[in-house]
N, C-alpha and C. Protein backbone atom coordinates (compact mmCIF):
# COMPACT_ATOMS: atom_id res chain seq x y z
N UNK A 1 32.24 -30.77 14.69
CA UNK A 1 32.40 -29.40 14.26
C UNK A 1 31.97 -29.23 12.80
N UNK A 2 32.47 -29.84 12.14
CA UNK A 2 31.79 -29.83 10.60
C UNK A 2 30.50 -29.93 10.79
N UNK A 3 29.68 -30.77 11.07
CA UNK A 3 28.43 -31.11 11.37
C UNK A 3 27.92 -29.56 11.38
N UNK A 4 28.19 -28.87 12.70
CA UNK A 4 27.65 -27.99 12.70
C UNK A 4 27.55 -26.87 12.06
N UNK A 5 29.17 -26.80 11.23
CA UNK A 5 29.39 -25.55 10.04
C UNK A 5 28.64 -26.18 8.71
N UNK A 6 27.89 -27.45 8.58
CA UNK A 6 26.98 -27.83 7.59
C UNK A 6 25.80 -27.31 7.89
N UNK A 7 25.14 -27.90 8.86
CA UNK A 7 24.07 -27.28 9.58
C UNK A 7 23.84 -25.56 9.64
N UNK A 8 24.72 -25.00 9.76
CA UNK A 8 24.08 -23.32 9.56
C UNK A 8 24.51 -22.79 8.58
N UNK A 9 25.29 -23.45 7.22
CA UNK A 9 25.04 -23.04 6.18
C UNK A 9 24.03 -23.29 5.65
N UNK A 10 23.96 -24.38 6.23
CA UNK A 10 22.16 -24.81 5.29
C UNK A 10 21.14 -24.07 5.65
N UNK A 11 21.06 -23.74 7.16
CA UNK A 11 20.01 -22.85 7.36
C UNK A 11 20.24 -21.50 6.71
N UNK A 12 20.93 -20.75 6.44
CA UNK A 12 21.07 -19.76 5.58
C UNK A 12 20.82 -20.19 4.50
N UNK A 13 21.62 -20.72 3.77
CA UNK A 13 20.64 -20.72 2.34
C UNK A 13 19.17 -21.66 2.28
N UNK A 14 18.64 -22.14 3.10
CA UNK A 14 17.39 -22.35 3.43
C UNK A 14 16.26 -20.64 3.93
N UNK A 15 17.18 -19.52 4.58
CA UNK A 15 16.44 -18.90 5.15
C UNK A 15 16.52 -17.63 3.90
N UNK A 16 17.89 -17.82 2.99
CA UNK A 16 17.94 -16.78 1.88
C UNK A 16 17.20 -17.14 0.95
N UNK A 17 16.30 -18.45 0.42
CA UNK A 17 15.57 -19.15 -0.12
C UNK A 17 14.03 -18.47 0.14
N UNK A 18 13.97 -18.73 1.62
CA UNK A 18 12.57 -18.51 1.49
C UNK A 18 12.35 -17.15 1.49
N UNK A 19 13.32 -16.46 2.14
CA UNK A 19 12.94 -14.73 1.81
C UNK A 19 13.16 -14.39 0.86
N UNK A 20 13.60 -14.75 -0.14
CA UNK A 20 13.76 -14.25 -1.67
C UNK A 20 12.11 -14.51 -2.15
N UNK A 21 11.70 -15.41 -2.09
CA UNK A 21 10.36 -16.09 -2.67
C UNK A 21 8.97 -15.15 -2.23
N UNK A 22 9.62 -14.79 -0.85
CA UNK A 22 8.77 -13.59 0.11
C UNK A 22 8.91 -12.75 -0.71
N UNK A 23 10.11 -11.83 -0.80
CA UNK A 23 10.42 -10.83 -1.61
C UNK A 23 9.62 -10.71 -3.15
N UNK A 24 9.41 -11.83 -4.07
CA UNK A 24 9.09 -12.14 -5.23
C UNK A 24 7.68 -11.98 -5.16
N UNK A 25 6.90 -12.55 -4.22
CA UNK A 25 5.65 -12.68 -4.07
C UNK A 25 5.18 -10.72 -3.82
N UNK A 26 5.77 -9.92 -3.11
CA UNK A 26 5.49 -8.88 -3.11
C UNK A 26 6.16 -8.09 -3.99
N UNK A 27 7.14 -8.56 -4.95
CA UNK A 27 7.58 -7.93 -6.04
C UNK A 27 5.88 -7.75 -7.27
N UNK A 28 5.39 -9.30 -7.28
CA UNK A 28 4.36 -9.35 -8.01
C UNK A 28 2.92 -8.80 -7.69
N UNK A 29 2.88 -8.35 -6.63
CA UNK A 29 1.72 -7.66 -5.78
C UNK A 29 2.18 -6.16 -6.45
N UNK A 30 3.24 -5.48 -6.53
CA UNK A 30 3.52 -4.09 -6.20
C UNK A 30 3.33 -3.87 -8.01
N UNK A 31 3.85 -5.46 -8.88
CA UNK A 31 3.79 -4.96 -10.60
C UNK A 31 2.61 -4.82 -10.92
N UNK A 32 1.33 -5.52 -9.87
CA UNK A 32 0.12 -6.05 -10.43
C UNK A 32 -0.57 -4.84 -10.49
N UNK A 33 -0.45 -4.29 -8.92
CA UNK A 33 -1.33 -2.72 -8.64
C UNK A 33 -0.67 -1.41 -9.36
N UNK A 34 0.62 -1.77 -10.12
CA UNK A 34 1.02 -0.60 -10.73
C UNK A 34 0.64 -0.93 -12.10
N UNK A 35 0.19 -2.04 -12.37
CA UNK A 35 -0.48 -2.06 -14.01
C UNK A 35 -1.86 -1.67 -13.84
N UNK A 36 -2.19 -1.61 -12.98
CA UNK A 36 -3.83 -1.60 -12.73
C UNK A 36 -3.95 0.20 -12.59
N UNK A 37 -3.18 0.67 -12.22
CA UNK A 37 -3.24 2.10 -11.52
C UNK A 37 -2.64 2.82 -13.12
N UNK A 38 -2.04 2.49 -13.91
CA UNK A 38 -1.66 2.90 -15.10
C UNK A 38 -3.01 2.64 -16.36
N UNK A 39 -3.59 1.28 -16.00
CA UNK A 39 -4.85 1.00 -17.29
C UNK A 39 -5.88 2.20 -16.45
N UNK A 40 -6.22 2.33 -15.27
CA UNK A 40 -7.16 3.14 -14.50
C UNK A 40 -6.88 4.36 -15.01
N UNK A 41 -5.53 5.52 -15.00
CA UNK A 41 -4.97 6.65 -15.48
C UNK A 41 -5.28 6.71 -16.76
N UNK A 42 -5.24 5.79 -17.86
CA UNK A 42 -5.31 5.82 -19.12
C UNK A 42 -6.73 6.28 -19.75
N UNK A 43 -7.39 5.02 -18.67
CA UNK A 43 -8.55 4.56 -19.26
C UNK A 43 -9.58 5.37 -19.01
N UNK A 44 -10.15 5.55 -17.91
CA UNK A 44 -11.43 5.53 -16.67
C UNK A 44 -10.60 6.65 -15.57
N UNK A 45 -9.83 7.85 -16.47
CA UNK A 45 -9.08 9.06 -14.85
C UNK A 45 -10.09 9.28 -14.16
N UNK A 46 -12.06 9.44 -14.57
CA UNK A 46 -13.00 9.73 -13.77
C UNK A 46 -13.67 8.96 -12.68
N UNK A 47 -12.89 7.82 -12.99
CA UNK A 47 -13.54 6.78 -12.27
C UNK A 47 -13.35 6.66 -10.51
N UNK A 48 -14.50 6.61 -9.61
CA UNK A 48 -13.99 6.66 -8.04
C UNK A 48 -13.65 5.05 -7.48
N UNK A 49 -12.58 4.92 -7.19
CA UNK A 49 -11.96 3.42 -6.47
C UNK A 49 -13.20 3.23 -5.17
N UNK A 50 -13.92 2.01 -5.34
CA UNK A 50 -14.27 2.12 -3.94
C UNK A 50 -13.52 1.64 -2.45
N UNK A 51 -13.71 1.14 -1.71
CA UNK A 51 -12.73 1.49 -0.43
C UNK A 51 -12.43 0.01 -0.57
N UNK A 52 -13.46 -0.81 -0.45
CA UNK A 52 -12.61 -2.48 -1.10
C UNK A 52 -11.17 -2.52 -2.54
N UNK A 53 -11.13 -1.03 -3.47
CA UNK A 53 -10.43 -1.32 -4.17
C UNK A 53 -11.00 -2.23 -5.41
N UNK A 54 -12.34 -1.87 -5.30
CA UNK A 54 -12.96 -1.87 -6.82
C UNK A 54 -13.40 -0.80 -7.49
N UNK A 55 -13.56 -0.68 -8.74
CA UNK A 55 -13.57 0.43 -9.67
C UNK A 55 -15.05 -0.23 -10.49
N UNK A 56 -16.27 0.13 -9.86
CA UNK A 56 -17.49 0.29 -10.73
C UNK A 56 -17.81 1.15 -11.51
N UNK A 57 -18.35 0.72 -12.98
CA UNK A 57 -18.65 1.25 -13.51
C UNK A 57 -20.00 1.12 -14.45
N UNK A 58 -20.92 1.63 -13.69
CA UNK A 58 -22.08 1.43 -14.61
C UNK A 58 -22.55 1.55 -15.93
N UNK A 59 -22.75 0.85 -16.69
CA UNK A 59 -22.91 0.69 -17.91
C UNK A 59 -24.56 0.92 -18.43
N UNK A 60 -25.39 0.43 -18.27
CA UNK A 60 -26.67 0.44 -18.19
C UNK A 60 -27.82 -0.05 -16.60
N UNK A 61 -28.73 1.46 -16.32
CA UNK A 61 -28.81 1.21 -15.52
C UNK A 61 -30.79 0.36 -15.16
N UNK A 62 -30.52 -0.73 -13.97
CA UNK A 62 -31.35 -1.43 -14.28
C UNK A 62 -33.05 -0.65 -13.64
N UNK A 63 -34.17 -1.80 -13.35
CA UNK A 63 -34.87 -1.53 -12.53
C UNK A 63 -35.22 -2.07 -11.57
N UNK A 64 -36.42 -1.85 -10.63
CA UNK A 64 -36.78 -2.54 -9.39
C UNK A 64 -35.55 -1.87 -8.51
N UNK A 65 -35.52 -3.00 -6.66
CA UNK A 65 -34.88 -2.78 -5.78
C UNK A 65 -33.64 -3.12 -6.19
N UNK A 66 -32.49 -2.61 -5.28
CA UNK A 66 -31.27 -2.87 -5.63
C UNK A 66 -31.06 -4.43 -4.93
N UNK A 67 -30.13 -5.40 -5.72
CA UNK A 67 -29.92 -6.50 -4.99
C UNK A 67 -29.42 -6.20 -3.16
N UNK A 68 -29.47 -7.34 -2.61
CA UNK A 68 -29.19 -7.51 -1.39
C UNK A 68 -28.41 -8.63 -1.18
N UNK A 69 -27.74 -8.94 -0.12
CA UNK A 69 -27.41 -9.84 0.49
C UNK A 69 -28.19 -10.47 0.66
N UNK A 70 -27.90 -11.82 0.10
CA UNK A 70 -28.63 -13.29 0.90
C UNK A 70 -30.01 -13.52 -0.72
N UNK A 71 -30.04 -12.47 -1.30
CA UNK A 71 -30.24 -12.47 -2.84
C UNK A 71 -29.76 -13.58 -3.51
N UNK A 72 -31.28 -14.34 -4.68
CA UNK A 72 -30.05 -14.94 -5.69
C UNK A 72 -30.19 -14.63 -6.75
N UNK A 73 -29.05 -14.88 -7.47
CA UNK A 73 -29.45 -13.93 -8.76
C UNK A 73 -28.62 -15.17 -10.10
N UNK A 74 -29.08 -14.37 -11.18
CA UNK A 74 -28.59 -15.08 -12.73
C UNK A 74 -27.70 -13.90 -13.43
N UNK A 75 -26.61 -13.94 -13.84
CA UNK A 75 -25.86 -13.16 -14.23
C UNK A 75 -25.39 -13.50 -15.63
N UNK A 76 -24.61 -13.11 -17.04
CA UNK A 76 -23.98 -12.96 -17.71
C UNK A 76 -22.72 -12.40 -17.31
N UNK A 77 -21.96 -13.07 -17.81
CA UNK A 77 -20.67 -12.42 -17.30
C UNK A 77 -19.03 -12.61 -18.41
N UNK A 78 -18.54 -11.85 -18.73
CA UNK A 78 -17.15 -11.65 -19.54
C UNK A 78 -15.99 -11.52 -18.42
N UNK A 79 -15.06 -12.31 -18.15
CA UNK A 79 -13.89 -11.67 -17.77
C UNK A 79 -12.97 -11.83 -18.05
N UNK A 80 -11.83 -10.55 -18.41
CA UNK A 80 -10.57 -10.78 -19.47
C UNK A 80 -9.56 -9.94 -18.70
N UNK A 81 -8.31 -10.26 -19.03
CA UNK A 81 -7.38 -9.06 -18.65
C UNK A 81 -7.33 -7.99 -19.26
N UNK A 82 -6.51 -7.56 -18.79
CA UNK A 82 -6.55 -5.52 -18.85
C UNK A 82 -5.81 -5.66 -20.31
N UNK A 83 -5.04 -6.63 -20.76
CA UNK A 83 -4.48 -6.16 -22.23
C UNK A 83 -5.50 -7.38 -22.98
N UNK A 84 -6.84 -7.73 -22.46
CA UNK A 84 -7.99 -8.80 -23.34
C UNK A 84 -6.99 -9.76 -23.81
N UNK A 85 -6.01 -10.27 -23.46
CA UNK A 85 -5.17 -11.86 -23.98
C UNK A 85 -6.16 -12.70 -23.58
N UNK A 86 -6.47 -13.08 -22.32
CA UNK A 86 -7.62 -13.99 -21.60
C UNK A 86 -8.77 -13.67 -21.44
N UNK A 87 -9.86 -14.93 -21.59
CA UNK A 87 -11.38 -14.44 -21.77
C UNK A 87 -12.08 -15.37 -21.55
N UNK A 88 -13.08 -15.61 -20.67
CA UNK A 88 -13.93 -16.25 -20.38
C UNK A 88 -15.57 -15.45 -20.33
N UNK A 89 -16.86 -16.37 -20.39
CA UNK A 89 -17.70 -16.40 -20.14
C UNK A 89 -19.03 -17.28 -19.83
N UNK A 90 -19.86 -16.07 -19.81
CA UNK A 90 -21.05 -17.38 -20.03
C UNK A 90 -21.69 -17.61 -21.44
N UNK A 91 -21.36 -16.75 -22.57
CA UNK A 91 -21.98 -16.32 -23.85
C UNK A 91 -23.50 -15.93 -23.39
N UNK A 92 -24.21 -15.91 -24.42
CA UNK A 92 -25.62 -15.65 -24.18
C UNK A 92 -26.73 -16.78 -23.37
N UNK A 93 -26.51 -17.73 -23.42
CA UNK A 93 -27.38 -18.62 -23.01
C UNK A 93 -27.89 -19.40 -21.60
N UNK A 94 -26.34 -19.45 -21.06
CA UNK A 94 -26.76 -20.06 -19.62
C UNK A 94 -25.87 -18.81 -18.54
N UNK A 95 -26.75 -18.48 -17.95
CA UNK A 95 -26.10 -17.25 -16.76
C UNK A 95 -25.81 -18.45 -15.71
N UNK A 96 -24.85 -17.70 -15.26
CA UNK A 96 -24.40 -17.96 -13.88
C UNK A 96 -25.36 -17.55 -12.43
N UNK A 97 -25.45 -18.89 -11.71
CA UNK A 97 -26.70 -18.20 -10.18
C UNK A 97 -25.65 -18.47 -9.38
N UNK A 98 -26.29 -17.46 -8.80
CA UNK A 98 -25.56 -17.63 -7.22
C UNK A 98 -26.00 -16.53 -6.14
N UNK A 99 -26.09 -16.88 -5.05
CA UNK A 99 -26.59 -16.09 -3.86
C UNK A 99 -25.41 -15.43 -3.28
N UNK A 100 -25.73 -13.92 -3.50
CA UNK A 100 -24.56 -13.04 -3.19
C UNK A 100 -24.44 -13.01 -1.24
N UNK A 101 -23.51 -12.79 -1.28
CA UNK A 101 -22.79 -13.03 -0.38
C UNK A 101 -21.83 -12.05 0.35
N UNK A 102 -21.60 -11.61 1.96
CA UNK A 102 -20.67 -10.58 2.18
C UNK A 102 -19.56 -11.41 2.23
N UNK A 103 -18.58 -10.21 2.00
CA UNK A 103 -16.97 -11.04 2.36
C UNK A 103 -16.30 -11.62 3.02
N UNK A 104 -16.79 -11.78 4.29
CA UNK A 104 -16.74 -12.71 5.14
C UNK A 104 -17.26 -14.12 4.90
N UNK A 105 -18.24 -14.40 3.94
CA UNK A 105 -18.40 -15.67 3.58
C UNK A 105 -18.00 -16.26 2.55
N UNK A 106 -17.06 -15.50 1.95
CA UNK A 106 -16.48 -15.96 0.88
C UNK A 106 -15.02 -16.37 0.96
N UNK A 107 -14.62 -17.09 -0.01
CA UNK A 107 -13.09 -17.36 0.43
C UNK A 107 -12.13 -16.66 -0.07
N UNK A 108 -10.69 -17.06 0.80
CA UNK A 108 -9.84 -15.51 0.40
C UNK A 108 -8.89 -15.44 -0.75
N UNK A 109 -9.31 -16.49 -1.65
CA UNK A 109 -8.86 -16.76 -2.56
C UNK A 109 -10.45 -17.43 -3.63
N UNK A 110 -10.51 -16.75 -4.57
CA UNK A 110 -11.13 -17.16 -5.00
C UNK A 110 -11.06 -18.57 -6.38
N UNK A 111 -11.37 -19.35 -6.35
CA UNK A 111 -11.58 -20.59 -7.63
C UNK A 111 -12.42 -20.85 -8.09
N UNK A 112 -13.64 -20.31 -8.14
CA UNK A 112 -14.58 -20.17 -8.80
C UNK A 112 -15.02 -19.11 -9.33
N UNK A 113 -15.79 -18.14 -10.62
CA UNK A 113 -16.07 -17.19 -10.43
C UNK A 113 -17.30 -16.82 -9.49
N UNK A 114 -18.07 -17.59 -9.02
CA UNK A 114 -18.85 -17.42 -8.30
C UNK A 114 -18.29 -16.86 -6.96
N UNK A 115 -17.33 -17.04 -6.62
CA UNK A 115 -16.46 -16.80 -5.01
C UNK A 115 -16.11 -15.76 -5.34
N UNK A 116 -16.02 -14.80 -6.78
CA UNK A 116 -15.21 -13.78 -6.69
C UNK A 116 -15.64 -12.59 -6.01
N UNK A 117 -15.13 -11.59 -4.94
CA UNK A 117 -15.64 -11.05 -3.96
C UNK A 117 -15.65 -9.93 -4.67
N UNK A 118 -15.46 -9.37 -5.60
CA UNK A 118 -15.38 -8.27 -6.35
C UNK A 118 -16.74 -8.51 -7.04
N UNK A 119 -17.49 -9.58 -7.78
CA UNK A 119 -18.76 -9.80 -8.22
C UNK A 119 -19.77 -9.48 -7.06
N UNK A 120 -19.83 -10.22 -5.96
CA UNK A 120 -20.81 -9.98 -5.11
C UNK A 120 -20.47 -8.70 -4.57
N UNK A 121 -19.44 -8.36 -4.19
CA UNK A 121 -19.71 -6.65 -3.91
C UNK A 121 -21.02 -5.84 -5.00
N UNK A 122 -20.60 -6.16 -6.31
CA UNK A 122 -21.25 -4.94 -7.30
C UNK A 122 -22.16 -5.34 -7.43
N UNK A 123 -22.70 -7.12 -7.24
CA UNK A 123 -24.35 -7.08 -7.37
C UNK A 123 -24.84 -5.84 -6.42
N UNK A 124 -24.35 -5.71 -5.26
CA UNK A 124 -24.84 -4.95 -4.55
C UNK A 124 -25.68 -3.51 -5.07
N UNK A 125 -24.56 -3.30 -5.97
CA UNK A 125 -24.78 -1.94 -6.83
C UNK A 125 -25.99 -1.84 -7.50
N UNK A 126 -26.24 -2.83 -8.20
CA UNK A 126 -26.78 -3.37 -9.16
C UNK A 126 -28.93 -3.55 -8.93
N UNK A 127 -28.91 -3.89 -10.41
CA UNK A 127 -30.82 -4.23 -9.95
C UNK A 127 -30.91 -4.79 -11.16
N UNK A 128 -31.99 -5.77 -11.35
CA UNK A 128 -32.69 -6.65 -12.50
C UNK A 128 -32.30 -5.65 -13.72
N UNK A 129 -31.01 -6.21 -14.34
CA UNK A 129 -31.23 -5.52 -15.80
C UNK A 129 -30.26 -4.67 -15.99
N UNK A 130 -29.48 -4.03 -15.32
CA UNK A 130 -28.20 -3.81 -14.91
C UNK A 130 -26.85 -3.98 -15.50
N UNK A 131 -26.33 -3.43 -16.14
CA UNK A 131 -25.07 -3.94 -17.24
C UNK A 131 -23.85 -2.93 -16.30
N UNK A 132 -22.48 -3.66 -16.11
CA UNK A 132 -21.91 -2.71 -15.40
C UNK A 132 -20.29 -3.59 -15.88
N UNK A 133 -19.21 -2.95 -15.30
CA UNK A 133 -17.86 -2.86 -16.00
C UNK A 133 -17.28 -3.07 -14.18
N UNK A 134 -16.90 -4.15 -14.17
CA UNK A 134 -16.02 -3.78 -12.99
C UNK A 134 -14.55 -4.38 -13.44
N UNK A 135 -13.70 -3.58 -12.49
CA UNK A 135 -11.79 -3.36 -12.91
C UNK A 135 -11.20 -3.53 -11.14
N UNK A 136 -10.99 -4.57 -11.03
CA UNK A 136 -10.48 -5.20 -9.84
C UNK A 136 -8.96 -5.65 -9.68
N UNK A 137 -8.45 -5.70 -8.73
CA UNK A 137 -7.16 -6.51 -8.55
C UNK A 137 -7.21 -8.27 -7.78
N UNK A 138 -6.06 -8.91 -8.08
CA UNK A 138 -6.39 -10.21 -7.32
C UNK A 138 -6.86 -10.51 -6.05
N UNK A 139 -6.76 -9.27 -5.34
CA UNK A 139 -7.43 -9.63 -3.71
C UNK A 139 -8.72 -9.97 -3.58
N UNK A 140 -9.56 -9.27 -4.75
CA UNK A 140 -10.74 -9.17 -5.18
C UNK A 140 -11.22 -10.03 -5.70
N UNK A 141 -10.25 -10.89 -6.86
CA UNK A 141 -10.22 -12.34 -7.67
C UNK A 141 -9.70 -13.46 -7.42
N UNK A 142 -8.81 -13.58 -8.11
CA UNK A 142 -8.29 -14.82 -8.19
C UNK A 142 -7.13 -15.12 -7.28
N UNK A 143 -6.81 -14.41 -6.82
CA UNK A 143 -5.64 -14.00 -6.15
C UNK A 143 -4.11 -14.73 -6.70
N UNK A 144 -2.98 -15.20 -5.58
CA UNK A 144 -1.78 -14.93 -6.21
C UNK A 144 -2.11 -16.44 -7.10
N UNK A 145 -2.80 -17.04 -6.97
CA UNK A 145 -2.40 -18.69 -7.78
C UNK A 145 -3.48 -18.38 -8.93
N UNK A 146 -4.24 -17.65 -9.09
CA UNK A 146 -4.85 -17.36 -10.50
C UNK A 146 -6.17 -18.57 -10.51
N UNK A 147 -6.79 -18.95 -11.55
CA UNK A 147 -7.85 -19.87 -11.66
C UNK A 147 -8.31 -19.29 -13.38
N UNK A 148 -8.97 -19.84 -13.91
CA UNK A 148 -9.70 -20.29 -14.84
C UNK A 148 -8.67 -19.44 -16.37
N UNK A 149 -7.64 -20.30 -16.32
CA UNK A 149 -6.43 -19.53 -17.10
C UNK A 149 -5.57 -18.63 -16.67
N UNK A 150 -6.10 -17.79 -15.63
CA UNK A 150 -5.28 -16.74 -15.56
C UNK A 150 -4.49 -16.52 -14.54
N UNK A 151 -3.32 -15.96 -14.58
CA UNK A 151 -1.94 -16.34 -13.72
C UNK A 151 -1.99 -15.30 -12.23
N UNK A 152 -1.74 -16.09 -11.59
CA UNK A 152 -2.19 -15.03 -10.13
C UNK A 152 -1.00 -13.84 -10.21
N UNK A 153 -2.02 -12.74 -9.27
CA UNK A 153 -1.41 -11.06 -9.06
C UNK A 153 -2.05 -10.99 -10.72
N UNK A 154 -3.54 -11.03 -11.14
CA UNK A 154 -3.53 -10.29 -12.53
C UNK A 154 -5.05 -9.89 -12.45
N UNK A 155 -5.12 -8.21 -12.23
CA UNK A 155 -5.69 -7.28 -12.32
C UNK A 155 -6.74 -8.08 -13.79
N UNK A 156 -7.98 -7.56 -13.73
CA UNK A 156 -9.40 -8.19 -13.92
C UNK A 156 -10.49 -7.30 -14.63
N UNK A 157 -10.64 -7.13 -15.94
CA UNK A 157 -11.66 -6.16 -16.11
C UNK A 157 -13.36 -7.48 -16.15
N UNK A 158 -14.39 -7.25 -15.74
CA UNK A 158 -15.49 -8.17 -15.75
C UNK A 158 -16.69 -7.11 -16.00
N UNK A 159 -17.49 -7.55 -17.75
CA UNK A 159 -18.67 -6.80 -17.84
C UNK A 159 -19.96 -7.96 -17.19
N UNK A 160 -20.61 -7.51 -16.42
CA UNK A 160 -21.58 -8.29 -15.67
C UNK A 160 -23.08 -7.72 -16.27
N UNK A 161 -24.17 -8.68 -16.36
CA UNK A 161 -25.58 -8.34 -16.26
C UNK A 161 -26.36 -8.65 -15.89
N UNK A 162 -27.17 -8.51 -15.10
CA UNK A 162 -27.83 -9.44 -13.95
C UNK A 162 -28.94 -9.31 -14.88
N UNK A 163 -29.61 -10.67 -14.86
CA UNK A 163 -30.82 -11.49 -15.96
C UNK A 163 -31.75 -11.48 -14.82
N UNK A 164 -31.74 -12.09 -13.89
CA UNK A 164 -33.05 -12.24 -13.19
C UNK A 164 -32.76 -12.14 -11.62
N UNK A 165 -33.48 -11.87 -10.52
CA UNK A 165 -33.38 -11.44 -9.08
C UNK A 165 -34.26 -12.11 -8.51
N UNK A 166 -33.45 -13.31 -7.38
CA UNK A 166 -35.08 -13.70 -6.79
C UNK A 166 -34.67 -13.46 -5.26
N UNK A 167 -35.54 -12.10 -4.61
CA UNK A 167 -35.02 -11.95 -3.47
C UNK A 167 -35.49 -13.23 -1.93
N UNK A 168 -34.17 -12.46 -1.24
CA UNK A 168 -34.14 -13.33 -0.37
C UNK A 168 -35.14 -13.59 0.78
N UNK A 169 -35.97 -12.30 0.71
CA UNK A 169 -37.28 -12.05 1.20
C UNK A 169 -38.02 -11.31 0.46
N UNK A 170 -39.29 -11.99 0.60
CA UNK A 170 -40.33 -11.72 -0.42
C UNK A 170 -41.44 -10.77 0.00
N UNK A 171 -41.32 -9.54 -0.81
CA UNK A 171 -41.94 -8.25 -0.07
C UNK A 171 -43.36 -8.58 0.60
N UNK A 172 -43.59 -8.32 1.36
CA UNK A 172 -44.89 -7.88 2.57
C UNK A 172 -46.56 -7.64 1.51
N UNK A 173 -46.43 -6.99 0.75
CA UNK A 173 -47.23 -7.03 -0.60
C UNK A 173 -48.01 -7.96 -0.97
N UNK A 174 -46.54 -8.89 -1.64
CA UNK A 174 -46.69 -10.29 -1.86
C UNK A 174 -47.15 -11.51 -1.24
N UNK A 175 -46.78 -11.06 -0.34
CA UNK A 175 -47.50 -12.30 0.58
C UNK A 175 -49.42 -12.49 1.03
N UNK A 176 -49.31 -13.75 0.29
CA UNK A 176 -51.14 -13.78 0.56
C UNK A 176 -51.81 -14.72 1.48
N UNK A 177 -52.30 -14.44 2.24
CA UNK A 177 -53.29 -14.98 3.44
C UNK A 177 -54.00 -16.27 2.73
């Protein structure tokens, strides 16, 4: 009999354990999108959310075709939080490549900035030369465990510039007999 009045206390505070942690994890989801929805109000009220729940913003606009999927490209890239404490880049010298990608091939957590699904969305936007402001949340980034300093559930401002475009098919034009 003891045995068993050990046994389902433990499972209760085993089961009040893990739903608290549940609870916490969506406590930090609900602070993340309400800091993000307050810097957005402040900052950028004109700005349109797109339906992924990114906030583009073009900065300078480029030329040529717009990137594509299956595109690779060379980028510059800044990304800091919404109050700039954290900051990474590439500085001026070596861009970042990588062949953009839909969201389905990317992972759902990102650890690289290259994986971040909020970048390859806006190459989309984007064309050779292109300077643009994107303001994302972690679903988009790093998600809840964070990566390259920064602590997961933390909303993302990233100025991007795409340096060079080498498409993934090479126009009809171009091609010589």
């Amino acid at each position: 009999m003891k045995r068993i009045i050990t046994l389902f206390l433990l499972a209760v505070v085993a089961s009040a354990f893990f739903s608290c942690k549940e609870n916490s994890l969506e406590k930090q989801r609900q602070n993340e999108l309400k800091k993000l929805d307050e810097f957005i109000r402040a900052h950028y009220a004109e700005v349109d959310r797109k339906p992924s729940g990114l906030y583009y913003i073009e900065l300078e606009e480029g030329t040529g075709d717009s990137i594509k999927m299956g595109d690779q490209v060379q980028v510059f890239y800044e990304i800091q939080t919404l109050d700039s404490l954290g900051t990474i880049g590439t500085g001026n010298y070596e861009p970042l490549q990588l062949t953009v990608l839909p969201p389905t091939e990317l992972p759902s957590t990102a650890t690289y900035v290259n994986e971040l699904k909020a970048l390859h969305e806006a190459l989309t936007y984007m064309k050779k030369g292109s300077k643009a402001r994107l303001i994302f949340d972690s679903q988009l980034g790093f998600g809840q465990y964070g990566s390259y300093g920064f602590s997961g559930f933390t909303p993302l401002m990233m100025e991007v510039e795409v340096y060079k475009v080498y498409p993934a098919e090479v126009p009809e034009e171009e091609i010589t007999e």
